[in-house]
Protein backbone atom coordinates (compact mmCIF):
# COMPACT_ATOMS: atom_id res chain seq x y z
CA UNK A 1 -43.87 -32.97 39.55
CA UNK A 2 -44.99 -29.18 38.55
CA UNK A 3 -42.29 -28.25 40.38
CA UNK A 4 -39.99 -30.11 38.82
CA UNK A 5 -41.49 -29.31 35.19
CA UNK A 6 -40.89 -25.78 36.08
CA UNK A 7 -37.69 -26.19 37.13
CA UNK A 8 -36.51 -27.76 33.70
CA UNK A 9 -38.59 -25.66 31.59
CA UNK A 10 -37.03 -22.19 32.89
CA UNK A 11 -34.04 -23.92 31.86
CA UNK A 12 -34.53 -25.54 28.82
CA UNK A 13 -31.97 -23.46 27.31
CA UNK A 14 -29.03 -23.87 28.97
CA UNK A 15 -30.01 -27.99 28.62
CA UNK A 16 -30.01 -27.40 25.06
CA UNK A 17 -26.54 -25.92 24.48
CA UNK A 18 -25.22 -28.99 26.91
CA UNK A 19 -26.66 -31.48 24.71
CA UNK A 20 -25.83 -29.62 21.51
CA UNK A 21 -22.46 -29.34 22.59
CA UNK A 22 -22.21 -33.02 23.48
CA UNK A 23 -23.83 -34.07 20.51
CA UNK A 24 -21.21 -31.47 18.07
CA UNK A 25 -18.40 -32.88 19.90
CA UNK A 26 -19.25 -36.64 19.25
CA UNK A 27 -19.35 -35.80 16.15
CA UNK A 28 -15.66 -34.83 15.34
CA UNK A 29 -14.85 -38.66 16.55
CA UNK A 30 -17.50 -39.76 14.54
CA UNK A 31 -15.88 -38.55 11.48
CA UNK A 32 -12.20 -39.58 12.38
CA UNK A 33 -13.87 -43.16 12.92
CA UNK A 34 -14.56 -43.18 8.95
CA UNK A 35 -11.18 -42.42 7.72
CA UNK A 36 -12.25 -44.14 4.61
CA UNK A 37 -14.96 -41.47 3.68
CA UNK A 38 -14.16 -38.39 2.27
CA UNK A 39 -15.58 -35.34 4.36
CA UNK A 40 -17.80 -34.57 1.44
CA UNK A 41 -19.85 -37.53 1.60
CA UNK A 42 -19.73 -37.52 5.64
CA UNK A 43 -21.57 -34.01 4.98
CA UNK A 44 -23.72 -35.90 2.63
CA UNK A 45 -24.75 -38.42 4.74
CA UNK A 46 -24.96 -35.20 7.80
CA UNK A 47 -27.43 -33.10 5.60
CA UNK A 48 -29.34 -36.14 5.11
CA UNK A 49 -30.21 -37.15 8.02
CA UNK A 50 -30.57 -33.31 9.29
CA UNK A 51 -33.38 -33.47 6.47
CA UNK A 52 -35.04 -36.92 7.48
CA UNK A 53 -35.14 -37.07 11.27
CA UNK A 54 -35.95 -33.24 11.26
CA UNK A 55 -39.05 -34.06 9.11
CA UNK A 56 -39.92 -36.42 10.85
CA UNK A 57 -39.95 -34.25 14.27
CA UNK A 58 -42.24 -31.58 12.12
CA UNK A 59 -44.91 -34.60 11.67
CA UNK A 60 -44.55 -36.14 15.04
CA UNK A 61 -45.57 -32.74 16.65
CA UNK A 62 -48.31 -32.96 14.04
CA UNK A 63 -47.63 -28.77 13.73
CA UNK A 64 -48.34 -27.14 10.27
CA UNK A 65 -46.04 -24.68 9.38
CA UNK A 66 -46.74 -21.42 7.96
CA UNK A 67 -44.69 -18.38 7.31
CA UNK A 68 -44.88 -15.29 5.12
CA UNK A 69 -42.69 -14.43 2.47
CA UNK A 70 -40.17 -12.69 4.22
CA UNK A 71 -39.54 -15.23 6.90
CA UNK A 72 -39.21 -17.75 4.18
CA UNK A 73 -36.32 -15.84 2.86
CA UNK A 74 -35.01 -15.06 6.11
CA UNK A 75 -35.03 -19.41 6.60
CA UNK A 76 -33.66 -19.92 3.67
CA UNK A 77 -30.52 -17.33 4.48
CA UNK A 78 -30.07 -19.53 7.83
CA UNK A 79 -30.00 -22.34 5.83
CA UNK A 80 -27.81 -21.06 3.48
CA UNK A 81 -25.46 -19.79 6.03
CA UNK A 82 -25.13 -23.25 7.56
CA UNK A 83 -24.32 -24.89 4.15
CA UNK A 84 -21.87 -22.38 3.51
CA UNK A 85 -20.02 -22.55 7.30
CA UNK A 86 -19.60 -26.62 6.35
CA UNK A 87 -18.53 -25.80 3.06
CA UNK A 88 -15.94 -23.23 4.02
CA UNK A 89 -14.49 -25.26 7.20
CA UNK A 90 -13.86 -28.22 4.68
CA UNK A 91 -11.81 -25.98 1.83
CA UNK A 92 -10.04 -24.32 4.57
CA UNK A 93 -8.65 -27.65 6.59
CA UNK A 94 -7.70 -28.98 3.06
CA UNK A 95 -5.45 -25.85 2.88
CA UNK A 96 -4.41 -24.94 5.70
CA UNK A 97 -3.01 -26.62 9.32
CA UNK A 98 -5.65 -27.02 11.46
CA UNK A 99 -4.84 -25.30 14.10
CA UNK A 100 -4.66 -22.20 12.33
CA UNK A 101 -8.18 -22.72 11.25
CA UNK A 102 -9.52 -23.47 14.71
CA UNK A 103 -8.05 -20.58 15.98
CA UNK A 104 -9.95 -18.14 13.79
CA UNK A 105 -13.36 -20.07 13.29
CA UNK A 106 -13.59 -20.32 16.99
CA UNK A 107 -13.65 -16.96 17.52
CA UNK A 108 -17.15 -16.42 16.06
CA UNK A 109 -18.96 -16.37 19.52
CA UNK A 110 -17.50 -13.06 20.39
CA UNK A 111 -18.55 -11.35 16.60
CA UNK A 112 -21.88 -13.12 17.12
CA UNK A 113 -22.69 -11.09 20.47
CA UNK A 114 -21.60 -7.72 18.71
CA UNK A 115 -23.59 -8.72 16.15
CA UNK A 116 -26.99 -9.66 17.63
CA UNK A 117 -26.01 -6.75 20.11
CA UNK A 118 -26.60 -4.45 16.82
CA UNK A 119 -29.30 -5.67 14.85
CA UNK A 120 -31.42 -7.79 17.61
CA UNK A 121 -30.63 -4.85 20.27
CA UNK A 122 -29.06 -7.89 22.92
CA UNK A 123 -27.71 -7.35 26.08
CA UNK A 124 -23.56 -7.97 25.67
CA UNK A 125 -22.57 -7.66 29.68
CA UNK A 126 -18.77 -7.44 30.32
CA UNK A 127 -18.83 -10.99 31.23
CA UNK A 128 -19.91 -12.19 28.44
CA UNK A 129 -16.77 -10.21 26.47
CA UNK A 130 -14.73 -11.75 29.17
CA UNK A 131 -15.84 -15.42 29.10
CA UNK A 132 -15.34 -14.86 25.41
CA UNK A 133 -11.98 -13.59 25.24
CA UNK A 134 -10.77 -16.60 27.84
CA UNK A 135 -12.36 -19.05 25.44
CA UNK A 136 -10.93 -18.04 22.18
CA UNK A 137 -7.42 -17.82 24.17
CA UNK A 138 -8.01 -21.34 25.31
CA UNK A 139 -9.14 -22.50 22.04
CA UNK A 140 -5.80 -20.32 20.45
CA UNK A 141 -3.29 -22.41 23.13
CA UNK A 142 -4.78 -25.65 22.15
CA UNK A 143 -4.91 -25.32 18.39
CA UNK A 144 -1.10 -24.00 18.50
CA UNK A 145 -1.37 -22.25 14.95
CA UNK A 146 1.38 -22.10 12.88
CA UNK A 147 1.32 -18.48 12.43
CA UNK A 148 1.97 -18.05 15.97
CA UNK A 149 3.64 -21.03 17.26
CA UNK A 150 5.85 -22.31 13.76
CA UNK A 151 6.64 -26.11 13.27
CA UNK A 152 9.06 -28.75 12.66
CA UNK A 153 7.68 -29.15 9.54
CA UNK A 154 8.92 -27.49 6.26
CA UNK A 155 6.98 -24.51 5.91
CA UNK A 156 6.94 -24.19 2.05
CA UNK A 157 3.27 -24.45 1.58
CA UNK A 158 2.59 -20.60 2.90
CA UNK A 159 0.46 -19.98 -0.15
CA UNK A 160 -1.80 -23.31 0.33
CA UNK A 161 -1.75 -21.91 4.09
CA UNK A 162 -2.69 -17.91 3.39
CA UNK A 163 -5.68 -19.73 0.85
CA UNK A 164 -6.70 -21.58 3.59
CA UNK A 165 -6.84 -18.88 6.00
CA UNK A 166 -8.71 -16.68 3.72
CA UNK A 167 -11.38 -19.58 3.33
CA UNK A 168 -11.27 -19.87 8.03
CA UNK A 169 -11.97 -16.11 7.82
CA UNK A 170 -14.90 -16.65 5.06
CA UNK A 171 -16.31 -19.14 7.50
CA UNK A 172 -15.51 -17.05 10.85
CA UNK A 173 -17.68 -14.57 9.01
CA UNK A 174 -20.70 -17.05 7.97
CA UNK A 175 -20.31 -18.44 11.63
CA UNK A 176 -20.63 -15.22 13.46
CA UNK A 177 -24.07 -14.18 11.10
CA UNK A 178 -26.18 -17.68 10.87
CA UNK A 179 -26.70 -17.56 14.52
CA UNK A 180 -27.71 -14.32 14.63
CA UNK A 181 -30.27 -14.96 11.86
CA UNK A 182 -31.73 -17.85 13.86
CA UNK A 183 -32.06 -16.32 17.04
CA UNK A 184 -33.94 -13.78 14.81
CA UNK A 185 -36.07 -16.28 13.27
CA UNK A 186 -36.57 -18.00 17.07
CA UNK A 187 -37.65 -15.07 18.49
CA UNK A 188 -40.52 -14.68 15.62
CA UNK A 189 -42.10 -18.27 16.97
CA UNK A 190 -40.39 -20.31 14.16
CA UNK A 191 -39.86 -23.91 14.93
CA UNK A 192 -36.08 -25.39 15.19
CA UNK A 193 -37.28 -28.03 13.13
CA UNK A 194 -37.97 -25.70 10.10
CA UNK A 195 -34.55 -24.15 10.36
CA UNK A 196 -33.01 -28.03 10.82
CA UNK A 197 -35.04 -28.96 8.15
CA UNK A 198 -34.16 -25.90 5.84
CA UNK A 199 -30.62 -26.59 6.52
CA UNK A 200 -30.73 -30.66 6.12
CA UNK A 201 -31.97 -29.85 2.06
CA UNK A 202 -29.57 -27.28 1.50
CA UNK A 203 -26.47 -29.10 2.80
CA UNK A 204 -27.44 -32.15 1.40
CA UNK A 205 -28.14 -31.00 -2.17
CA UNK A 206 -24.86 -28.86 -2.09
CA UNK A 207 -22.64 -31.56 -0.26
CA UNK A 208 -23.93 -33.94 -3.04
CA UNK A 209 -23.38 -31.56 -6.38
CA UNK A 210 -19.49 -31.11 -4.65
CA UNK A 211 -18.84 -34.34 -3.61
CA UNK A 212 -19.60 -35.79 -6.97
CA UNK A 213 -17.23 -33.34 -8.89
CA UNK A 214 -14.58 -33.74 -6.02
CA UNK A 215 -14.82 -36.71 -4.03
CA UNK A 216 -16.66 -39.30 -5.95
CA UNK A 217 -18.94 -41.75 -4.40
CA UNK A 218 -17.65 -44.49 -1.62
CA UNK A 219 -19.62 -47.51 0.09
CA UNK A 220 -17.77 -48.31 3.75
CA UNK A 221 -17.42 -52.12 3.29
CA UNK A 222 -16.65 -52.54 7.24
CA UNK A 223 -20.00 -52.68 9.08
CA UNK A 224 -17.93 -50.61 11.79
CA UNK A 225 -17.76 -47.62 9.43
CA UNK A 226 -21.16 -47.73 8.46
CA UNK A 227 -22.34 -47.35 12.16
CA UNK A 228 -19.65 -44.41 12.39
CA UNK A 229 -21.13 -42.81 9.39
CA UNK A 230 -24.46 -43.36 10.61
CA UNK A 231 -23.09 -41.38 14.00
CA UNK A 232 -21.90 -38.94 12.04
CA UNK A 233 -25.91 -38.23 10.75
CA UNK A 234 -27.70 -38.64 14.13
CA UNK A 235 -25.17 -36.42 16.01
CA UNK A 236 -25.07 -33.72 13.39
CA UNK A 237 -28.88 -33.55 13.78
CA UNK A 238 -29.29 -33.76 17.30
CA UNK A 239 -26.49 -30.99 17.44
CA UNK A 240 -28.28 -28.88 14.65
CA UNK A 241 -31.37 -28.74 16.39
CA UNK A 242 -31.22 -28.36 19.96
CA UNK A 243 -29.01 -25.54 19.47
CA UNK A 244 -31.64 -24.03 17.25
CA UNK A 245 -33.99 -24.60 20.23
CA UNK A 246 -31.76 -22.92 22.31
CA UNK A 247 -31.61 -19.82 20.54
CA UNK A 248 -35.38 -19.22 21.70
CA UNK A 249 -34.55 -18.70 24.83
CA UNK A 250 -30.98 -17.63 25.21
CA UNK A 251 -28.91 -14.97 23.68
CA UNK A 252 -26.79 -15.83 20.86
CA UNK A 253 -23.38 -15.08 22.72
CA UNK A 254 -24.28 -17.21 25.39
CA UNK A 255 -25.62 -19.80 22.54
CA UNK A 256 -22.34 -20.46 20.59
CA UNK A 257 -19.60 -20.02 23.30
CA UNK A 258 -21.40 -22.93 25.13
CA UNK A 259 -22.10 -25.10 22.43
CA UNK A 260 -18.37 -24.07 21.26
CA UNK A 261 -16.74 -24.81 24.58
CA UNK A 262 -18.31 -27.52 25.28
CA UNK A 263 -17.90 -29.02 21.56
CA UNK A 264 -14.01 -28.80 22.11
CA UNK A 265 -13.95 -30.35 25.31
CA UNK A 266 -16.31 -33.21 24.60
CA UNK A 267 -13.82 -33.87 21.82
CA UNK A 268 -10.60 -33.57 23.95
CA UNK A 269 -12.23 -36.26 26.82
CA UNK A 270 -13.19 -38.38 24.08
CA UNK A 271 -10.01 -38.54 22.13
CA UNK A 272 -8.54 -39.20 25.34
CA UNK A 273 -10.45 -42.19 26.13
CA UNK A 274 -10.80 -43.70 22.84
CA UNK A 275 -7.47 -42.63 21.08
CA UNK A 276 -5.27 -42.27 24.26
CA UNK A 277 -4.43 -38.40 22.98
CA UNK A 278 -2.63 -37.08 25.92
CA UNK A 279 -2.37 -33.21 25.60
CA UNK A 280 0.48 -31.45 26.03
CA UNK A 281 1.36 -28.28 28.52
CA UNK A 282 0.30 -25.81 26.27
CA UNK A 283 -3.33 -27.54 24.73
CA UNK A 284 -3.82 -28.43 29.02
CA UNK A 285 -3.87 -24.58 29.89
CA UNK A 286 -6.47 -23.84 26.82
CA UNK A 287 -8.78 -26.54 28.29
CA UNK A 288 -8.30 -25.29 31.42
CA UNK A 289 -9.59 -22.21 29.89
CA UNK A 290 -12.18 -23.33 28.36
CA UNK A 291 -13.38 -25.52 31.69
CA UNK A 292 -13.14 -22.74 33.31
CA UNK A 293 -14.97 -20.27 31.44
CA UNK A 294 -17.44 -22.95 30.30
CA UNK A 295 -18.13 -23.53 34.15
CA UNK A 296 -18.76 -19.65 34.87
CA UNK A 297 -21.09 -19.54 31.98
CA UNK A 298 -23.04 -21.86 33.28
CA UNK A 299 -23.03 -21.26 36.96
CA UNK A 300 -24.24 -17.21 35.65
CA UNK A 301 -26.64 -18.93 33.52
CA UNK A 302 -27.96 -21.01 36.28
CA UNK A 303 -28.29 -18.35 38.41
CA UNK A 304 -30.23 -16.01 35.66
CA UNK A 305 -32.84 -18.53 35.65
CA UNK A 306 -33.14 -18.77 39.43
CA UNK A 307 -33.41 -15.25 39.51
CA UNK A 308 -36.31 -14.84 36.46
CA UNK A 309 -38.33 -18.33 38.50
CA UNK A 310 -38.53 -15.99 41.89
CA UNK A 311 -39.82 -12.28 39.90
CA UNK A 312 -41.92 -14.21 38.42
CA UNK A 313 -43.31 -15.68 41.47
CA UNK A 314 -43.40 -12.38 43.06
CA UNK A 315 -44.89 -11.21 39.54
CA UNK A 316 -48.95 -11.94 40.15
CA UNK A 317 -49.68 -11.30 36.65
CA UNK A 318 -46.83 -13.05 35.40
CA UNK A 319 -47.88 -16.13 37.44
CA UNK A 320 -51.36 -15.94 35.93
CA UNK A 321 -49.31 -15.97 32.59
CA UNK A 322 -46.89 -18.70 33.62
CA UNK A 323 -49.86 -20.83 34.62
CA UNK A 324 -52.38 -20.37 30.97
CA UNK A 325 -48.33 -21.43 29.16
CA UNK A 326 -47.97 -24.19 31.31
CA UNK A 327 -51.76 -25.75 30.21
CA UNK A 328 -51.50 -24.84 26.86
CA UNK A 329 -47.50 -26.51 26.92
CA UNK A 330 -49.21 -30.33 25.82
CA UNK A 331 -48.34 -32.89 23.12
CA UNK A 332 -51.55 -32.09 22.06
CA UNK A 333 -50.59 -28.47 20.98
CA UNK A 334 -49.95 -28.59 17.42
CA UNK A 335 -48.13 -25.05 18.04
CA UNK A 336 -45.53 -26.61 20.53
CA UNK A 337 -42.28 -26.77 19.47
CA UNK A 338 -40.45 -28.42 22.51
CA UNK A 339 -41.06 -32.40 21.64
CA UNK A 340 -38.15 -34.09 20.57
């Protein structure tokens, strides 16, 4: 059993992105299952439940949270962040093709590792640029953007299109910093749930104040809808926060490119089995692509771990330190952090 414990809890992190990234992609079918709702009250409904279920974590682990002044600000820039990258990605698919915004918000994992590379002094290995570079091209053959690849369609709208893109590239550059501030805030011992939390209130509130100017207020009558929209909440929360946990652990390159990845192909297997979506030549070499380098991550991930498991087993001092963690790693730890 200890060894078994061990063996999950030097790789928490990596566990985390996979269920992130399952739980992100779910939620794209989620919201085409409620075609009824508009996106601002979807993110409504998201921010609420980001709030709720995230406060109810913080009691459950029966922690008391306590930060100075500075981290405060620093959680509520995270927050902030978040709220504006949902904000952003909404004005920019109302404008523009969506393809062309894929293709530049998906880029962020690549600016996040220079990023955290200059301010959190990261490692950014050459495979890390690489499996980067393969997944943006993947996620650039599959999203076909206009720009690149034209259309059948009349192409009048190139000024709703250029606002649009403007508004990808304001959320490619909120995308590529909120990471970065939560691995930040991570690495200082503050809980996912705080950051989940932080960001539930602040989307919610701001989702709310838009849709209500923009959207106005539906009820789904079809009980069908209603347990969509309810996926939509438990998905964006489960998402939210285990990639928040991850960011303890793992760098923030390694952090979004696997949740990103993963997030894309989660949605291309499930459109496939629930909307019979059959991609064509060009979207099947992106997701090979992104298999691929998703795959790689991993299997250098995996083998990270195994690495750190046997110096610290050759490490006396670190196995004396391994051991006090391990005690002190109980429900009954109001400090713990790791029970969802």
């Amino acid at each position: 059993m200890e060894e078994l414990r061990e063996f999950f809890y030097t790789r928490r992190g990596l566990f985390y992105t996979i269920i992130s990234g399952i739980a992100y992609g779910s939620l794209g079918i989620f919201a085409q299952l409620t075609p009824s709702v508009h996106i601002l009250e979807s993110s409504t409904v998201r921010g609420l439940f980001l709030a709720l279920l995230s406060l109810i974590v913080i009691f459950a682990s029966r922690s008391k949270p306590v930060c100075s002044k500075n981290e405060f600000l620093w959680i509520l820039a995270n927050g902030s962040f978040s709220t504006g990258v949902q904000i952003t990605l909404f004005m920019a698919y109302g404008l523009a093709p969506a393809g062309d915004v894929n293709a530049i918000v998906y880029s962020s994992p690549l600016f996040s590792g220079i990023l955290a590379r200059i301010f959190l002094k990261e490692t950014l290995a050459w495979y890390d640029a690489l499996l980067s570079l393969v997944s943006i091209t993947g996620v650039f053959l599959i999203s076909k953007p206009e720009f690149v690849f034209g259309t059948a369609d009349d192409l009048g709208e190139t000024s709703n299109s250029f606002k649009g893109s403007l508004w990808a590239i304001g959320c490619l550059i909120l995308y590529s910093i909120q990471p970065v501030i939560a691995r930040k805030l991570r690495q200082d011992s503050t809980q996912a749930s705080i950051l989940t939390f932080t960001f539930g209130i602040i989307a919610l509130s701001t989702s709310a104040i838009l849709n209500s100017f923009i959207g106005g207020w539906t009820i789904p009558l079809d009980a069908k809808e209603m347990f969509f929209l309810i996926g939509v909440g438990i998905s964006g929360f489960v998402g939210a926060q285990f990639l928040n946990l991850s960011l303890e652990t793992e760098k923030a390159i390694f952090a979004t490119l696997s949740v990103t990845v993963l997030t894309i192909s989660i949605t291309y297997v499930l459109q496939f089995l629930i909307f019979h979506v059959y991609p064509d030549v060009i979207s099947g070499t992106g997701i090979i692509l992104i298999g691929g380098a998703t795959i790689v991550a991993l299997v250098v991930k995996w083998r990270e771990a195994k690495e750190t498991v046997v110096q610290q087993n050759n490490d006396p001092d670190t196995k004396e330190k391994d051991a006090t963690t391990q005690t002190e790693l109980t429900f009954d730890n109001p400090a713990v952090d790791y029970q969802i």
